[in-house]
PDB file of N, CA and C in Angstrom:
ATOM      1  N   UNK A   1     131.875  12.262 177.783  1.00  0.00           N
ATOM      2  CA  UNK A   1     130.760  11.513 177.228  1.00  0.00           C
ATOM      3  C   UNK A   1     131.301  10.591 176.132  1.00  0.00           C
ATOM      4  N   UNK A   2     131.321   9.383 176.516  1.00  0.00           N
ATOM      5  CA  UNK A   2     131.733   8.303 175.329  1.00  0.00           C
ATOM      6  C   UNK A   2     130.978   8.229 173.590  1.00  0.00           C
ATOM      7  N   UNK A   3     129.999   8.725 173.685  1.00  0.00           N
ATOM      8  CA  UNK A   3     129.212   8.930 172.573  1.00  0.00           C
ATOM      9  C   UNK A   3     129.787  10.017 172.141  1.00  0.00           C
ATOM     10  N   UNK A   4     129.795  11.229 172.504  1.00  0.00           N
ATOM     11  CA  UNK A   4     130.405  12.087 171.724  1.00  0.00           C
ATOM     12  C   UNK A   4     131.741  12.202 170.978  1.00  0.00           C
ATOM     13  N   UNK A   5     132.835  11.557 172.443  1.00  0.00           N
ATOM     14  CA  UNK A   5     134.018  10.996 171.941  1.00  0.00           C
ATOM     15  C   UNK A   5     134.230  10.169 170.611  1.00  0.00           C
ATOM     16  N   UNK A   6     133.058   9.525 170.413  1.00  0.00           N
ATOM     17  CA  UNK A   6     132.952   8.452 169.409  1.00  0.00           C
ATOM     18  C   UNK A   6     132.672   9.270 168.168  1.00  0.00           C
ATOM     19  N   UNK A   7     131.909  10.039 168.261  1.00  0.00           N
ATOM     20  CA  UNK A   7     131.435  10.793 166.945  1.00  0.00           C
ATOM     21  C   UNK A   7     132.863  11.897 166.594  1.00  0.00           C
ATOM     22  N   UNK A   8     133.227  12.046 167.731  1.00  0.00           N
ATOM     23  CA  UNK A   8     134.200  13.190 167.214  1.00  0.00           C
ATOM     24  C   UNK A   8     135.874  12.370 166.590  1.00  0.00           C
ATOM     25  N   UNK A   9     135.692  10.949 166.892  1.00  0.00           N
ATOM     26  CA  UNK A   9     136.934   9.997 166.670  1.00  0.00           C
ATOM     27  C   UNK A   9     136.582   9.426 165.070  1.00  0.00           C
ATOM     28  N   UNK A  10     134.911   9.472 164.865  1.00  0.00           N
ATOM     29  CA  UNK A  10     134.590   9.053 163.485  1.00  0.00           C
ATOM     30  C   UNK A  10     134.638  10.592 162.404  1.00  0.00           C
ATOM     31  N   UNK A  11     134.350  11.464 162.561  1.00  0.00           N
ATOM     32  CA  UNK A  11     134.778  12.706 161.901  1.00  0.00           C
ATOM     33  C   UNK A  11     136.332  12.817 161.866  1.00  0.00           C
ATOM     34  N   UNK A  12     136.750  12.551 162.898  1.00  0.00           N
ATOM     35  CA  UNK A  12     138.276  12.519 162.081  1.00  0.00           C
ATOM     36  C   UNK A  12     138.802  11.561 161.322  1.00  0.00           C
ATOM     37  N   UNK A  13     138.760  10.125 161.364  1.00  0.00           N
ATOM     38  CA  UNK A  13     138.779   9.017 160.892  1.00  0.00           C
ATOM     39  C   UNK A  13     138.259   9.684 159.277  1.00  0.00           C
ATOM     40  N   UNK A  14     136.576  10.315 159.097  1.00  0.00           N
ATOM     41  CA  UNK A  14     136.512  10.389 158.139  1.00  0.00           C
ATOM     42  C   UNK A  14     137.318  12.056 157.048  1.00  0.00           C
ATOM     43  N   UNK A  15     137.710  12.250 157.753  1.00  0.00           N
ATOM     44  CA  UNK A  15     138.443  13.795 157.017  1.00  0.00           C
ATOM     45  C   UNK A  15     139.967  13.116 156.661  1.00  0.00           C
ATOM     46  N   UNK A  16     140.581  11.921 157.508  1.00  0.00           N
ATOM     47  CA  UNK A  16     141.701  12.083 157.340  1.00  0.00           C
ATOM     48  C   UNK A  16     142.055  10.670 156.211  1.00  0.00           C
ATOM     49  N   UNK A  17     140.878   9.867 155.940  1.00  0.00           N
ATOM     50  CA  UNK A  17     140.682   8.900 155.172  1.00  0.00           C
ATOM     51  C   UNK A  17     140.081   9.377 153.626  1.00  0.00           C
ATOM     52  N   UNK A  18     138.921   9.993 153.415  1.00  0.00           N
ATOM     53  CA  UNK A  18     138.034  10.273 152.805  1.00  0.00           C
ATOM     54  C   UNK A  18     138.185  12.053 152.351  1.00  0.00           C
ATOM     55  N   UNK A  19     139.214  12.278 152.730  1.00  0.00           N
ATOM     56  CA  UNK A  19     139.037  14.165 152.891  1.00  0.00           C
ATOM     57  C   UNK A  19     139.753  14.787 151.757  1.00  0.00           C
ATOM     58  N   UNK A  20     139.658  15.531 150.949  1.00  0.00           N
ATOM     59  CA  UNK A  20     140.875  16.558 150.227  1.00  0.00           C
ATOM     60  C   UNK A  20     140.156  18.111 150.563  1.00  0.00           C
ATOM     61  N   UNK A  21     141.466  18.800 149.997  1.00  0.00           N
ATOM     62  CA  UNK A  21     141.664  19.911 150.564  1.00  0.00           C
ATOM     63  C   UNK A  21     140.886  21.175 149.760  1.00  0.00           C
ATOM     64  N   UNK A  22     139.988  22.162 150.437  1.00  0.00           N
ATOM     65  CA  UNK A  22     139.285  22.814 149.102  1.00  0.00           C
ATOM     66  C   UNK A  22     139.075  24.718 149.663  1.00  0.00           C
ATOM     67  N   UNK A  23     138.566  25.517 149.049  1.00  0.00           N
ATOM     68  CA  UNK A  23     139.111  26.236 149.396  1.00  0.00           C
ATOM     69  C   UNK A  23     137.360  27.429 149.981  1.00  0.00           C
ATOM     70  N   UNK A  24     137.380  27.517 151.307  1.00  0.00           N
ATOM     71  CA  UNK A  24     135.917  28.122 151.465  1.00  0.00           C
ATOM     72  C   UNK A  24     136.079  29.412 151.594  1.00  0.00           C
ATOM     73  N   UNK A  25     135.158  29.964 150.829  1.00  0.00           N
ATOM     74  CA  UNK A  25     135.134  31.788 150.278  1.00  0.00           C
ATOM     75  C   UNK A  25     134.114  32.253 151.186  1.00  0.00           C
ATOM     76  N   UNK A  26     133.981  33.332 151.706  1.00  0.00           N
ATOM     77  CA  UNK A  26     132.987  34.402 151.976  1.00  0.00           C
ATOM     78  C   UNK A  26     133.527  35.892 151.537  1.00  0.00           C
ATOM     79  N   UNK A  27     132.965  36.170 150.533  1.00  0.00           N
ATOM     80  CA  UNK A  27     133.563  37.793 150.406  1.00  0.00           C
ATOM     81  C   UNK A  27     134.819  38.269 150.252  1.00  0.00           C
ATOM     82  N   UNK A  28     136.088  38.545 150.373  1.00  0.00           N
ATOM     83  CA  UNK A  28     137.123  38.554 149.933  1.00  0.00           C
ATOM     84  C   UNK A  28     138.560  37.415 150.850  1.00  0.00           C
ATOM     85  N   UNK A  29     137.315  36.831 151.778  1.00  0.00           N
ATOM     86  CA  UNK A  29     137.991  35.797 153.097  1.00  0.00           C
ATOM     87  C   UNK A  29     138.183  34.355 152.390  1.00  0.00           C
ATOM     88  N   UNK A  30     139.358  33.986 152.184  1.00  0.00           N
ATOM     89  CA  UNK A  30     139.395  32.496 151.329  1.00  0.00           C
ATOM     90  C   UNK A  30     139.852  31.928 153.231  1.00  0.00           C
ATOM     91  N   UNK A  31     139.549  30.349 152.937  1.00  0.00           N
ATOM     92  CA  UNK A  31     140.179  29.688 153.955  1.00  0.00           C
ATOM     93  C   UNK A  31     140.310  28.372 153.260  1.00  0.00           C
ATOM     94  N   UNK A  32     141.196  27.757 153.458  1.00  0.00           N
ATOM     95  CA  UNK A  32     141.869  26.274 153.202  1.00  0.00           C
ATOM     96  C   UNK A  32     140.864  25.330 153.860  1.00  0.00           C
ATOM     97  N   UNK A  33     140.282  24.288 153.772  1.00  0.00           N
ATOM     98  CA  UNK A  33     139.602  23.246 154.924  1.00  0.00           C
ATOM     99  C   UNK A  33     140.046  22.161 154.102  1.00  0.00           C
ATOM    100  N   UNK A  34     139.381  21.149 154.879  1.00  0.00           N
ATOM    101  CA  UNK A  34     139.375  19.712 154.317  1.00  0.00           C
ATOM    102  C   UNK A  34     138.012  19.189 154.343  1.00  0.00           C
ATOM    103  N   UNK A  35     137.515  18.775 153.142  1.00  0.00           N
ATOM    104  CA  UNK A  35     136.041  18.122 153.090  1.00  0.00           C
ATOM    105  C   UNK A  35     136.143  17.205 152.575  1.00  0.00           C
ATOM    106  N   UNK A  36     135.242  15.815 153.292  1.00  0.00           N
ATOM    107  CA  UNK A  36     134.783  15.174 151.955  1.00  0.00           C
ATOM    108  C   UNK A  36     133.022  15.104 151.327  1.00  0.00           C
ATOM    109  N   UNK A  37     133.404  14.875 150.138  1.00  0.00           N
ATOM    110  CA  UNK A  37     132.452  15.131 149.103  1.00  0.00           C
ATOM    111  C   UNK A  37     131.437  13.936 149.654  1.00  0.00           C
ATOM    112  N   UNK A  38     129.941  14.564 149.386  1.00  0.00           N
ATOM    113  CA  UNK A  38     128.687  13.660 149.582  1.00  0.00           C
ATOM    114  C   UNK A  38     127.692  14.574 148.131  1.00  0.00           C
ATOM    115  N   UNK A  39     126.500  13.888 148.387  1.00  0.00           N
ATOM    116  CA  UNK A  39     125.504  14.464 147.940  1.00  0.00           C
ATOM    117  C   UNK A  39     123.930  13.985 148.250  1.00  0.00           C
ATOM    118  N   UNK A  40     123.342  15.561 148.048  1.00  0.00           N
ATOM    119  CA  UNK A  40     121.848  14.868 148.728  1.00  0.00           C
ATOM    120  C   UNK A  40     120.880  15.028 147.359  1.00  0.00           C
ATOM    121  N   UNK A  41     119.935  14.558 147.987  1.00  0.00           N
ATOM    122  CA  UNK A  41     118.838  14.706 146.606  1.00  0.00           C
ATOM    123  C   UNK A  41     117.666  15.039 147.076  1.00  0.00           C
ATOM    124  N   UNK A  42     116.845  16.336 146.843  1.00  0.00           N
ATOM    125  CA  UNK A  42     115.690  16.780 147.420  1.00  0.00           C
ATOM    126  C   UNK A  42     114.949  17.090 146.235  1.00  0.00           C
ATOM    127  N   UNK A  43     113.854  16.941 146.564  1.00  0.00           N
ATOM    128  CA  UNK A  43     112.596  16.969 146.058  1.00  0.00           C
ATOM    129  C   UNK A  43     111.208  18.004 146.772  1.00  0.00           C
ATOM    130  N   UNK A  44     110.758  18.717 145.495  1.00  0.00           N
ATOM    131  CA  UNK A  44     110.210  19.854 145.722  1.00  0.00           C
ATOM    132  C   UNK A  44     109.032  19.986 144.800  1.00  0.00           C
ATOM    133  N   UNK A  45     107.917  20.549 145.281  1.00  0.00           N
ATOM    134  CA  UNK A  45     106.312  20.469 144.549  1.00  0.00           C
ATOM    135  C   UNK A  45     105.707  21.615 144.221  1.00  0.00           C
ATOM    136  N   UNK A  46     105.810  22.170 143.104  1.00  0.00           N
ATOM    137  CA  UNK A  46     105.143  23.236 142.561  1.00  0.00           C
ATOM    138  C   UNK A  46     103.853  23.481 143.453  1.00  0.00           C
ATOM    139  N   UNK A  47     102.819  24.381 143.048  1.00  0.00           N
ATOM    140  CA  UNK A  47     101.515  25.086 143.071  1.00  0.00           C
ATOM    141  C   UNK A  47     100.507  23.685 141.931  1.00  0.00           C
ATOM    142  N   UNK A  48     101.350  23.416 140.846  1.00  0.00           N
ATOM    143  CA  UNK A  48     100.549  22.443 139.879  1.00  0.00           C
ATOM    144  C   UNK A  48     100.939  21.378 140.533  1.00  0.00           C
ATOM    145  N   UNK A  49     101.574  20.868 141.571  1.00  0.00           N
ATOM    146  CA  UNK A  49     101.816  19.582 141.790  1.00  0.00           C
ATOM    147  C   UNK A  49     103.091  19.034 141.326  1.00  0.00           C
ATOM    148  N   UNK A  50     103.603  19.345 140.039  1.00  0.00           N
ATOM    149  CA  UNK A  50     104.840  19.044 139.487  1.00  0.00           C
ATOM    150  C   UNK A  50     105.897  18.859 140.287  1.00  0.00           C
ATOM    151  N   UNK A  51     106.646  17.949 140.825  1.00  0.00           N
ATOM    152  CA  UNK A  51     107.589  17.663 141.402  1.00  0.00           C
ATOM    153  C   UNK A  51     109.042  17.252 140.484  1.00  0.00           C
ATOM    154  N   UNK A  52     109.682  18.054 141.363  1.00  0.00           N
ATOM    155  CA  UNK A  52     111.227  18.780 140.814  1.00  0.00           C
ATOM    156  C   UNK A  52     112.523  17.907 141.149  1.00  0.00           C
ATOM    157  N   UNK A  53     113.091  17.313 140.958  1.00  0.00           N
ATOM    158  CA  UNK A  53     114.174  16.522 142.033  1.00  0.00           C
ATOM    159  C   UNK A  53     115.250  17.877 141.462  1.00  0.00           C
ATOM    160  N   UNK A  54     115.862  18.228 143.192  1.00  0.00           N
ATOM    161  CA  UNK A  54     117.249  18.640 142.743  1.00  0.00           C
ATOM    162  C   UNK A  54     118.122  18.266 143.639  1.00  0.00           C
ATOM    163  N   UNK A  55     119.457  18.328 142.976  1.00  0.00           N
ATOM    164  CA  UNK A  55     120.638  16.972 143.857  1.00  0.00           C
ATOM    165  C   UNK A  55     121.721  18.116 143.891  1.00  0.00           C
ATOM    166  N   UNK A  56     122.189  18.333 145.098  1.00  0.00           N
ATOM    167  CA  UNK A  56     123.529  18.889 145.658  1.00  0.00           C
ATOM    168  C   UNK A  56     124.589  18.302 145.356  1.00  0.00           C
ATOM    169  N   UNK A  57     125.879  18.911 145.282  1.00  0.00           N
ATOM    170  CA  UNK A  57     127.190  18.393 146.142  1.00  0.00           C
ATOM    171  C   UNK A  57     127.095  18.818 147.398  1.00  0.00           C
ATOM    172  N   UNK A  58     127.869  18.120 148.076  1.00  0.00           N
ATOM    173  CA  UNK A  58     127.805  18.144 149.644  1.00  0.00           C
ATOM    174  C   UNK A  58     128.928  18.193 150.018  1.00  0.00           C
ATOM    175  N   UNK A  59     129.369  19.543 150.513  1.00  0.00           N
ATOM    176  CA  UNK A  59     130.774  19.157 151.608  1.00  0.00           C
ATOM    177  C   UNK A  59     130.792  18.882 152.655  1.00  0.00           C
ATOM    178  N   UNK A  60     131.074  17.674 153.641  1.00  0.00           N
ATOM    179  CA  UNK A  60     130.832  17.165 155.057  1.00  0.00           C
ATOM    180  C   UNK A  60     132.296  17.818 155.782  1.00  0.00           C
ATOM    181  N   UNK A  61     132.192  18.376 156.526  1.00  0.00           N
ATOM    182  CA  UNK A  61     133.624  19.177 157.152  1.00  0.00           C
ATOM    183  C   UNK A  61     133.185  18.954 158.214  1.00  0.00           C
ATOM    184  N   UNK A  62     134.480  18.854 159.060  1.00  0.00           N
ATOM    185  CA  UNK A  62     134.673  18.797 161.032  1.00  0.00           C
ATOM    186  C   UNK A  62     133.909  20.508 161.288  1.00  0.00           C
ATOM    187  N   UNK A  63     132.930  20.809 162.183  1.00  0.00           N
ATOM    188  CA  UNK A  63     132.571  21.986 162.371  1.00  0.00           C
ATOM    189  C   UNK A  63     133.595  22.637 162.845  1.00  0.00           C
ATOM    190  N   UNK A  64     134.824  21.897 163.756  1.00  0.00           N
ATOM    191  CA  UNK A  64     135.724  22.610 164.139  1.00  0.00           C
ATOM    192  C   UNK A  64     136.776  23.114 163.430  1.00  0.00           C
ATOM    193  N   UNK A  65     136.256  22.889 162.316  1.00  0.00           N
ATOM    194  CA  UNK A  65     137.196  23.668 160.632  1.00  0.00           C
ATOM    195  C   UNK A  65     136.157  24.266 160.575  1.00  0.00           C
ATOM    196  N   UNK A  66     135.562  24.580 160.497  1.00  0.00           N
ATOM    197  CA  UNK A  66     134.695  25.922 159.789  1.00  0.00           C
ATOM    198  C   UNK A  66     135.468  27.168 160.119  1.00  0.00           C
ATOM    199  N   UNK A  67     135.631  27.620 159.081  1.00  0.00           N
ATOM    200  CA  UNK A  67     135.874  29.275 159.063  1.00  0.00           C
ATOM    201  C   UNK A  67     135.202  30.256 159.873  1.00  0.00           C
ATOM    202  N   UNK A  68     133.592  30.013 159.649  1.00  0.00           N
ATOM    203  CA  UNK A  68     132.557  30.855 160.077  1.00  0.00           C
ATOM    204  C   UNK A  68     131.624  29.766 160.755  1.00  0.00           C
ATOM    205  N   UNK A  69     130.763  30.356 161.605  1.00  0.00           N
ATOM    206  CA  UNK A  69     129.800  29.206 162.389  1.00  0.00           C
ATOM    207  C   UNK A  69     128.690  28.695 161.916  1.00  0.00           C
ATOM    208  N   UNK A  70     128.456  29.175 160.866  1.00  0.00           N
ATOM    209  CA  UNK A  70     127.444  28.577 160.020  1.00  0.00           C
ATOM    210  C   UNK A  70     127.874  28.886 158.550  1.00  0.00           C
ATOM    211  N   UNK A  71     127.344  27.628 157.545  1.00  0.00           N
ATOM    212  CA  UNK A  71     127.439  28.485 156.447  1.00  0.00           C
ATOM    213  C   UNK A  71     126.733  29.471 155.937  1.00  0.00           C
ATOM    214  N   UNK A  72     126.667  30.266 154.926  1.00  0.00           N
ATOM    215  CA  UNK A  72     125.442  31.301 154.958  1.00  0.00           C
ATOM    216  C   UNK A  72     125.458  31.264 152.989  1.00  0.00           C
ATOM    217  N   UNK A  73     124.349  31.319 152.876  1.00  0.00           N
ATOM    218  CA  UNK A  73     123.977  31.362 151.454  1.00  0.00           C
ATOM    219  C   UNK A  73     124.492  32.443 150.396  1.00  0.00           C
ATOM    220  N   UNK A  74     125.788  31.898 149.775  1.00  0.00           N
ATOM    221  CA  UNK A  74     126.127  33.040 148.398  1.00  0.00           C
ATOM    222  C   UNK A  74     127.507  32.479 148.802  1.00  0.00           C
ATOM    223  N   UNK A  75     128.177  31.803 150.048  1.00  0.00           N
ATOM    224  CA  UNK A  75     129.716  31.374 150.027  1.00  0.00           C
ATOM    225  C   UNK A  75     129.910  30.867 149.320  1.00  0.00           C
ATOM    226  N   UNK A  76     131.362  30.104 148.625  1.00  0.00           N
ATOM    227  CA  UNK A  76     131.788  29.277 147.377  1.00  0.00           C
ATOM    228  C   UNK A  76     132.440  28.308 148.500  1.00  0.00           C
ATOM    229  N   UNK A  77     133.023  27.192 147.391  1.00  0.00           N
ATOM    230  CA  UNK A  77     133.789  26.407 147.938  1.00  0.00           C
ATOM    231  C   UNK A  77     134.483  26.083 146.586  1.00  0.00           C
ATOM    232  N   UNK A  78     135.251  26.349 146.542  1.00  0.00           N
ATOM    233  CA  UNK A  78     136.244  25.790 145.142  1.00  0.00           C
ATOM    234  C   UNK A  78     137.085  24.115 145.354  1.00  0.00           C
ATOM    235  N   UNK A  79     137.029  23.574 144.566  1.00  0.00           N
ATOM    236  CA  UNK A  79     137.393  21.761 144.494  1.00  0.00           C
ATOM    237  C   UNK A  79     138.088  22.256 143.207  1.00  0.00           C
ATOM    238  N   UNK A  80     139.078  21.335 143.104  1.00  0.00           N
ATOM    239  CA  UNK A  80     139.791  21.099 142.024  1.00  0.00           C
ATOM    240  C   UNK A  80     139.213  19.525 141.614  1.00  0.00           C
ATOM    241  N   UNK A  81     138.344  19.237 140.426  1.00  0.00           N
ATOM    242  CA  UNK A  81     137.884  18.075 140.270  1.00  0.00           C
ATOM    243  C   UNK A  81     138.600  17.452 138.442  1.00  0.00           C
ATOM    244  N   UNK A  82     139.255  16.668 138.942  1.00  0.00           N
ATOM    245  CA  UNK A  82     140.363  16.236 137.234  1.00  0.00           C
ATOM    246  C   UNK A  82     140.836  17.227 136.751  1.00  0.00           C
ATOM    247  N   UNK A  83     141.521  18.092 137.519  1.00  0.00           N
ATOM    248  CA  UNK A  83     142.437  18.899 137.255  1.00  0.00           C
ATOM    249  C   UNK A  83     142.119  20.041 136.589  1.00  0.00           C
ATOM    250  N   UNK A  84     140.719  20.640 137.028  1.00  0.00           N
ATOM    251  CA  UNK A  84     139.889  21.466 136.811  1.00  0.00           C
ATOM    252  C   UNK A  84     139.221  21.992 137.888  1.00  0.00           C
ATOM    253  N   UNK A  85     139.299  23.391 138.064  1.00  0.00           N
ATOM    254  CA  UNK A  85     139.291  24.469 139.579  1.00  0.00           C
ATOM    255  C   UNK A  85     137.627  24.631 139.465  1.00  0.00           C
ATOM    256  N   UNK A  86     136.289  23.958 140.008  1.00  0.00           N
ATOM    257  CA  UNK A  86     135.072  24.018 140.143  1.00  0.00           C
ATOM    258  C   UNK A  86     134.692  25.259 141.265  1.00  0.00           C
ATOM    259  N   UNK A  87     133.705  25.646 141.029  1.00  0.00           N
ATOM    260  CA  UNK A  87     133.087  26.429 141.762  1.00  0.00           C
ATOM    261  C   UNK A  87     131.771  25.942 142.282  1.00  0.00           C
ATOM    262  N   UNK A  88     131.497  25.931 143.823  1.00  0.00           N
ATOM    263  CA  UNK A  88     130.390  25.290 143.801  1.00  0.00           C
ATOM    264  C   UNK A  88     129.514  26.685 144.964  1.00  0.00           C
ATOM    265  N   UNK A  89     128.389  27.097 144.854  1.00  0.00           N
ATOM    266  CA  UNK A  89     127.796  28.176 146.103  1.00  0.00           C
ATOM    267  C   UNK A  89     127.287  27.009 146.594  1.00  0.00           C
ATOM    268  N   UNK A  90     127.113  27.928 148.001  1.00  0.00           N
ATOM    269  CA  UNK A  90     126.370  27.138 149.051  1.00  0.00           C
ATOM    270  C   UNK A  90     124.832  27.888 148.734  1.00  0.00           C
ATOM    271  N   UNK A  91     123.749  26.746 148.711  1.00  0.00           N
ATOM    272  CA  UNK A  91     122.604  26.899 148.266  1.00  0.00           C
ATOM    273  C   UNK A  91     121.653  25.465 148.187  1.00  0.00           C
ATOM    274  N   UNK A  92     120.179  25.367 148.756  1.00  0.00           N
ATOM    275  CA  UNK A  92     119.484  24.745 148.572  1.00  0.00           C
ATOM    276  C   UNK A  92     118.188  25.260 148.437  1.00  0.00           C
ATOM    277  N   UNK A  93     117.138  23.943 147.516  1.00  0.00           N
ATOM    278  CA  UNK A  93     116.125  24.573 147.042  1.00  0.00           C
ATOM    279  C   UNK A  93     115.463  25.148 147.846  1.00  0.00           C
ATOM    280  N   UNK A  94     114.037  26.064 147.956  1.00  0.00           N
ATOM    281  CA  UNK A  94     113.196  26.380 148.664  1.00  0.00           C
ATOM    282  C   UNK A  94     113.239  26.114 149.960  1.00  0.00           C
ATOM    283  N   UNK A  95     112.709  26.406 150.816  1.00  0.00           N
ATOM    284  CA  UNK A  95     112.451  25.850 152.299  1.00  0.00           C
ATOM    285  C   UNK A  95     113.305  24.648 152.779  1.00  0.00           C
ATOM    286  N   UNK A  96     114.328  24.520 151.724  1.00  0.00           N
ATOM    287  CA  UNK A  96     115.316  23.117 152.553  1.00  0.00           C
ATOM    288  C   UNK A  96     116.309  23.993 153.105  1.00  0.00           C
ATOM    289  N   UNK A  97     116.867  23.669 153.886  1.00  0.00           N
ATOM    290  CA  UNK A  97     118.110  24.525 155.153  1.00  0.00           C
ATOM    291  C   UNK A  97     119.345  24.205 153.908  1.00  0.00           C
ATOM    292  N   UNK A  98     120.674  25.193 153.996  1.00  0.00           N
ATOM    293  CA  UNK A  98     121.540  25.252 153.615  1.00  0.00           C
ATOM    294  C   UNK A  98     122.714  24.407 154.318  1.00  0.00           C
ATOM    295  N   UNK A  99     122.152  23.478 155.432  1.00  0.00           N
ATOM    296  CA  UNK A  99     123.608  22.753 156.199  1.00  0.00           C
ATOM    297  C   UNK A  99     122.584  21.706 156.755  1.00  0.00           C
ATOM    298  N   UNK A 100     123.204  21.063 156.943  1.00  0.00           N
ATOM    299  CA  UNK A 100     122.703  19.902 158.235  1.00  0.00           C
ATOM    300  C   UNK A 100     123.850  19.613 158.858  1.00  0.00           C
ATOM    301  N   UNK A 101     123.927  19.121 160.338  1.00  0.00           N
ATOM    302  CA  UNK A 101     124.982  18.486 161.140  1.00  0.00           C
ATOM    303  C   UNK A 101     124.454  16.754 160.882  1.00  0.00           C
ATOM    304  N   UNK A 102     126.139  16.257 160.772  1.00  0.00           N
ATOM    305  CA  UNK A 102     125.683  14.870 160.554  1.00  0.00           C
ATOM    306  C   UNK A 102     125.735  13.635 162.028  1.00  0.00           C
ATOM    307  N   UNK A 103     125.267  14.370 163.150  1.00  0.00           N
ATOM    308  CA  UNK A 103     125.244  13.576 164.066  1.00  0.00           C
ATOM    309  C   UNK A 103     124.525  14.527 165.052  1.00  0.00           C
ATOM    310  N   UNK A 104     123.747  14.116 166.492  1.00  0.00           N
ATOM    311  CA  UNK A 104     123.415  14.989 167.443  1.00  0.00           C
ATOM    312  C   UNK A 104     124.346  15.772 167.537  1.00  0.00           C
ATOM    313  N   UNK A 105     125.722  15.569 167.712  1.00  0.00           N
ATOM    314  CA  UNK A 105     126.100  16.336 168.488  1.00  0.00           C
ATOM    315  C   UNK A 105     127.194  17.607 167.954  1.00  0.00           C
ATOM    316  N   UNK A 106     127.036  17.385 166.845  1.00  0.00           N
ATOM    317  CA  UNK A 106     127.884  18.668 165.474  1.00  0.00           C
ATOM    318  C   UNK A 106     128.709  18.384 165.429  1.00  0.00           C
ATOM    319  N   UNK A 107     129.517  17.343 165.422  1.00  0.00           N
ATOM    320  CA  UNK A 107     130.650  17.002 165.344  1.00  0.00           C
ATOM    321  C   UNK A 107     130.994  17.150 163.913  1.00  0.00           C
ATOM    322  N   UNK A 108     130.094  17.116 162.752  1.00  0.00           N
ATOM    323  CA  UNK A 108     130.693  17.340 161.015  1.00  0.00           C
ATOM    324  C   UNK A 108     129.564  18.489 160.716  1.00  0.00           C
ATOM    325  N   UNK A 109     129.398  18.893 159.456  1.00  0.00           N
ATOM    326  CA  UNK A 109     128.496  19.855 159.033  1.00  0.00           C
ATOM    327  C   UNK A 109     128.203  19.625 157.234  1.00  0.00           C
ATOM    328  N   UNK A 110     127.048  19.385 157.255  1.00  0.00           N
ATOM    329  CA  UNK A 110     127.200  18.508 155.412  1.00  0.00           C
ATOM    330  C   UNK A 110     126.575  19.942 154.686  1.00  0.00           C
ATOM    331  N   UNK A 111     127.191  20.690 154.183  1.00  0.00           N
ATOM    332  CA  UNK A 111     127.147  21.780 152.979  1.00  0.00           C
ATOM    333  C   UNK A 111     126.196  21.803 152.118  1.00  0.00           C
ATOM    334  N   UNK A 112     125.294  21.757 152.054  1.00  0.00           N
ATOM    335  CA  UNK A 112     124.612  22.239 150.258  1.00  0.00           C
ATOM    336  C   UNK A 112     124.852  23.001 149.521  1.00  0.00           C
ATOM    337  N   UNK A 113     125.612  22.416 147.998  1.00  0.00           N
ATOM    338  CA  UNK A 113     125.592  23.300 146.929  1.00  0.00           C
ATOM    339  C   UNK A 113     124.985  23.105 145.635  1.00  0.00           C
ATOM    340  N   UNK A 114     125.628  24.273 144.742  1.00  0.00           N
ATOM    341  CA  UNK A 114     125.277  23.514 143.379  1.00  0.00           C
ATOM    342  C   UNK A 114     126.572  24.181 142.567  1.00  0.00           C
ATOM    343  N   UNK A 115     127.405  23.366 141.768  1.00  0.00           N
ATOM    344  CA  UNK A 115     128.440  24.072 140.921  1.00  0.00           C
ATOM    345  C   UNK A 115     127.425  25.251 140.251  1.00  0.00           C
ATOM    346  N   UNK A 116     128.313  26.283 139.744  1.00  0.00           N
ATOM    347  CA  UNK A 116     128.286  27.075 139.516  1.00  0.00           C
ATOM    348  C   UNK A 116     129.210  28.083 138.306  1.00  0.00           C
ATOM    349  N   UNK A 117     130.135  26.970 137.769  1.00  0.00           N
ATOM    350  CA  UNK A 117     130.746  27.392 137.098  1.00  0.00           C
ATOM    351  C   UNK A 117     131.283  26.233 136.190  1.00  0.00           C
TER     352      UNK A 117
END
């Protein structure tokens, strides 16, 4: 399928242009990947109406680097950002999903977090 080919030729293009190296945790399981950094910004409405903006980091990774097949809520991802070792969980607000794929066909997987340390 030429479309897919295409998406899976632009995920690499973007990991091997745009990518550094970071380190994804589950439980005592570290794994090496390559991500690059995005971020989203969601917005969320109290019971009073009050609306909340909260903004992620985003790690966009080839699904075919994933460690595990989904991410699952409480993993880390450690970045070294200016020469300082960050901690970020995977986590989004309320009723927003913890991953999105960034094309039909899963060819990347965009992370929600929030540093944490």
């Amino acid at each position: 399928d030429l479309l897919k080919a295409g998406a899976e030729r632009l995920a690499d293009l973007l990991k091997s242009s745009a990518g550094s190296s970071v380190t994804y945790k589950r439980g005592g399981t570290n794994s090496t990947i390559v991500a690059t950094i995005g971020k989203s910004v969601f917005e969320t409405q109290d019971a009073t109406g009050v609306v909340e903006a909260w903004e992620s980091r985003d790690f966009i990774v080839k699904t075919a680097d994933m460690p595990y097949s989904e991410p699952q809520r409480g993993d880390t991802i450690t970045e070294t950002v200016a020469g300082t070792s960050c901690i970020f969980e995977v986590m989004s607000p309320s009723n927003s999903p913890l991953f999105s794929y960034g094309d039909a066909f899963g060819s990347t997987v965009r992370i929600h977090t929030k540093r944490v340390n």
